[in-house]
C-alpha atoms as a PDB file:
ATOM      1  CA  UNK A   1      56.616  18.045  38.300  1.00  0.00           C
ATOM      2  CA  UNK A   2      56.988  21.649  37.841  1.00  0.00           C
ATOM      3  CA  UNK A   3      52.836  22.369  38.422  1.00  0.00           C
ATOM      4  CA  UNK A   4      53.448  20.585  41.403  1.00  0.00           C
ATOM      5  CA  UNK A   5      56.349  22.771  42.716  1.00  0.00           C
ATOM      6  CA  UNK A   6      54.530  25.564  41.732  1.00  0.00           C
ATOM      7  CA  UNK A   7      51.683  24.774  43.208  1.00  0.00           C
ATOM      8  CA  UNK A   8      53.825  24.121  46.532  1.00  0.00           C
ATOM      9  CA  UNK A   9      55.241  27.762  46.547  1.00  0.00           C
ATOM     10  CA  UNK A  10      52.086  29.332  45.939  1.00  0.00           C
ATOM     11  CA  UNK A  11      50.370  27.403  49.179  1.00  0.00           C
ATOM     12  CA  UNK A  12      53.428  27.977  51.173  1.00  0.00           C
ATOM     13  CA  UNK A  13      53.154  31.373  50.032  1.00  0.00           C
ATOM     14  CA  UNK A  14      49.691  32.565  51.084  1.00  0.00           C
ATOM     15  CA  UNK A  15      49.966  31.134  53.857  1.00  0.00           C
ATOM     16  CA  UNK A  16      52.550  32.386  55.749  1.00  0.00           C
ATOM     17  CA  UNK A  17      50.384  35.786  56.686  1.00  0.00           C
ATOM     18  CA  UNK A  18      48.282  36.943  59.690  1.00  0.00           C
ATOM     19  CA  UNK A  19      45.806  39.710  59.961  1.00  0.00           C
ATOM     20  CA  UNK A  20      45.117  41.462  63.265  1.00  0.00           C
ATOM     21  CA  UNK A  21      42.786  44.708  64.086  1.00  0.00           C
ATOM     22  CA  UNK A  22      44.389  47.950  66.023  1.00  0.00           C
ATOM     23  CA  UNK A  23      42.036  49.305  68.554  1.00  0.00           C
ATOM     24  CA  UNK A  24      43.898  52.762  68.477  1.00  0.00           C
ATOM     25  CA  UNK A  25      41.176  55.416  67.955  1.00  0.00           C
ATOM     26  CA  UNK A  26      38.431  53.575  70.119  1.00  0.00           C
ATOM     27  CA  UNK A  27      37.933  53.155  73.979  1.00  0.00           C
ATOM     28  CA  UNK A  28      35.803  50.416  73.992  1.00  0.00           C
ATOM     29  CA  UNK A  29      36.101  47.619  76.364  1.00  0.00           C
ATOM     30  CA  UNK A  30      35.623  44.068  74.958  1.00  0.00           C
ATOM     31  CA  UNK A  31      33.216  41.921  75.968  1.00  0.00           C
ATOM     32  CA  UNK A  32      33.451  37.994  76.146  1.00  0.00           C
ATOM     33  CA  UNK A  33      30.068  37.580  74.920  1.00  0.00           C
ATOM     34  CA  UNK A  34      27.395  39.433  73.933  1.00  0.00           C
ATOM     35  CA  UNK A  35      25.348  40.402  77.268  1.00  0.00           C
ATOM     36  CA  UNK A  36      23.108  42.913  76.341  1.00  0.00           C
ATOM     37  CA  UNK A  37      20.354  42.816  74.391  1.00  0.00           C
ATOM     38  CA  UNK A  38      20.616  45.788  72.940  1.00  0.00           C
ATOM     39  CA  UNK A  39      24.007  44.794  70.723  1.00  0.00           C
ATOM     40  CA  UNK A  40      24.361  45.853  67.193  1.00  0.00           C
ATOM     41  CA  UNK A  41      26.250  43.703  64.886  1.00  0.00           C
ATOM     42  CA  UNK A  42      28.034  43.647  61.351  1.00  0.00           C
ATOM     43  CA  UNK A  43      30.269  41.501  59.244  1.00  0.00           C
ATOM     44  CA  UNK A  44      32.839  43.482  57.252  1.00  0.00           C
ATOM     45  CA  UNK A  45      35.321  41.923  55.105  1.00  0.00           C
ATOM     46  CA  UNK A  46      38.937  42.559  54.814  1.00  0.00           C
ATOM     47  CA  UNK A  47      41.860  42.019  52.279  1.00  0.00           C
ATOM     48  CA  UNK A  48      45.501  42.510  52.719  1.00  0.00           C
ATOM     49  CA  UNK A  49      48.079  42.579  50.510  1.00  0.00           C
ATOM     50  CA  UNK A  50      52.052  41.516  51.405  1.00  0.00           C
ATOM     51  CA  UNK A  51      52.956  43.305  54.507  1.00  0.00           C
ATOM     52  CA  UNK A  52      49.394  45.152  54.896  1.00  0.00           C
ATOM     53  CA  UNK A  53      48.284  42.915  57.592  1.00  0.00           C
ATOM     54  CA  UNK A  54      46.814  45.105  59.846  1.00  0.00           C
ATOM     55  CA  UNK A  55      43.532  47.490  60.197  1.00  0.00           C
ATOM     56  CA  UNK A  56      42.400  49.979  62.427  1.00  0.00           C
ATOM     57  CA  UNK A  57      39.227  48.836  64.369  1.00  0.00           C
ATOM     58  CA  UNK A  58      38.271  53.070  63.701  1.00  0.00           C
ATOM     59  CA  UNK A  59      38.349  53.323  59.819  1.00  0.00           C
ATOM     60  CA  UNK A  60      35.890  49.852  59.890  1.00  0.00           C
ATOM     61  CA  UNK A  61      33.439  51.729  62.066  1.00  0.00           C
ATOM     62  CA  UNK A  62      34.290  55.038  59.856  1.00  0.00           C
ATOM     63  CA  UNK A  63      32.862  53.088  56.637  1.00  0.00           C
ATOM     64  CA  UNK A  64      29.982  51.505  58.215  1.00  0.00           C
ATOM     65  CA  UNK A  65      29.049  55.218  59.343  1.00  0.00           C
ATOM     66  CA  UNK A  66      29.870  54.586  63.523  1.00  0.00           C
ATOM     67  CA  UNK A  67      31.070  57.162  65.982  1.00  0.00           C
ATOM     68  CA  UNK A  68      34.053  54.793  67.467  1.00  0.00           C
ATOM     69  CA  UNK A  69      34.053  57.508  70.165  1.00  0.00           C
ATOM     70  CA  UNK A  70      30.010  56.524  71.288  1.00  0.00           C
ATOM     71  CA  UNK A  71      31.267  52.427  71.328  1.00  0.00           C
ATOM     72  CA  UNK A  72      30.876  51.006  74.222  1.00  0.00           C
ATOM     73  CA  UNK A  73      31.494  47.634  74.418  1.00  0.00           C
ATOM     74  CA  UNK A  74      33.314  45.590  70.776  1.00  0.00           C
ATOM     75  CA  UNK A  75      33.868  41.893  70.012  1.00  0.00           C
ATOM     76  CA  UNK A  76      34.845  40.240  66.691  1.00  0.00           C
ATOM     77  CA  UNK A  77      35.699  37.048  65.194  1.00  0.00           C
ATOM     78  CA  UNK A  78      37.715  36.668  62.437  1.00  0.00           C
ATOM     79  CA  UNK A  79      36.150  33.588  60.335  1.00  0.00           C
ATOM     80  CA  UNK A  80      37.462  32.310  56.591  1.00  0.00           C
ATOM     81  CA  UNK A  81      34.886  31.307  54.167  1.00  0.00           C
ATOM     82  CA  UNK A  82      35.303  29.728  50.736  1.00  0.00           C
ATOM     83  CA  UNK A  83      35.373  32.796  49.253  1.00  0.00           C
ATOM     84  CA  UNK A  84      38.078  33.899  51.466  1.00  0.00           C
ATOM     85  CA  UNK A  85      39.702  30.501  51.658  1.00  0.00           C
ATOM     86  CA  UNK A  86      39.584  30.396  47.625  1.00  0.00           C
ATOM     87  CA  UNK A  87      40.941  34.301  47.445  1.00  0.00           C
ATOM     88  CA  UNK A  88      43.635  33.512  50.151  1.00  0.00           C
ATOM     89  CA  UNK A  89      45.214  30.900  47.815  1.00  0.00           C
ATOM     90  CA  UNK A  90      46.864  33.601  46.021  1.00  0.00           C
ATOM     91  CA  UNK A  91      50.778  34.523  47.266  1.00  0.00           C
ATOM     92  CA  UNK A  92      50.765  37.819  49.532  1.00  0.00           C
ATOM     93  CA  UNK A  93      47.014  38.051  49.711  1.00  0.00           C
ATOM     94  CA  UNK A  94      44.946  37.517  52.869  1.00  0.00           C
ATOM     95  CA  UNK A  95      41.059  38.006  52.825  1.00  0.00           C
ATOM     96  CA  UNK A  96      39.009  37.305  56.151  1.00  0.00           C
ATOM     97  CA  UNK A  97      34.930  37.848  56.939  1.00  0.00           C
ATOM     98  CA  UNK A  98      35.100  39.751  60.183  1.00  0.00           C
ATOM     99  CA  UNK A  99      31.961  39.443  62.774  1.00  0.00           C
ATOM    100  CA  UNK A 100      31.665  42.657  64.815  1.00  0.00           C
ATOM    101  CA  UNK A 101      28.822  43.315  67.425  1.00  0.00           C
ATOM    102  CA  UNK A 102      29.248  46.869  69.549  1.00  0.00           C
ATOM    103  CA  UNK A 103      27.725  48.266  71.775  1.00  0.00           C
ATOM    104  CA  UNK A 104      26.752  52.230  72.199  1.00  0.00           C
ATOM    105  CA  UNK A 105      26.791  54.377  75.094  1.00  0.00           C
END
């Protein structure tokens, strides 16, 4: 009985957390879909711990070695794997794959 309370907490628990991306730093526009050809595109993955629920859409193109300022165009999807969904278990901790395809002036 007590595994199962537990076990209770801990789902209720790591799941009551959202993570969002700030787009202060860039001046892209966003785009619906991709309509170029000539889109780039990475997947980045992010962790969060507690109240740490938010990232700057800048410091992810920092680390992949992007000018935010040359961006023109951004979309991303946020999409859980089992990885993430296995990680995410855990109380306070959020991890999410994030899709990101730019385009450059």
């Amino acid at each position: 009985m007590k595994a199962l309370l537990i076990f209770s907490l801990l789902l209720f628990a790591s799941c009551s957390h959202s993570l969002t991306l700030n787009p202060k730093g860039c001046y892209a526009t966003g785009m619906v879909i991709p309509h170029v050809d000539d889109y780039k595109s990475f997947e980045t993955t992010i962790i969060s711990f507690g109240d740490n629920n938010s990232r700057e859409l800048q410091s992810i193109f920092r680390n992949k070695e992007i000018d935010c300022k040359k961006v023109k165009n951004v979309n991303y999807t946020f999409k859980s794997g089992p990885i993430d969904s296995l990680i995410s278990i855990l109380p306070f901790v959020e991890m999410k794959t994030v899709t990101i395809n730019y385009t450059e002036n």
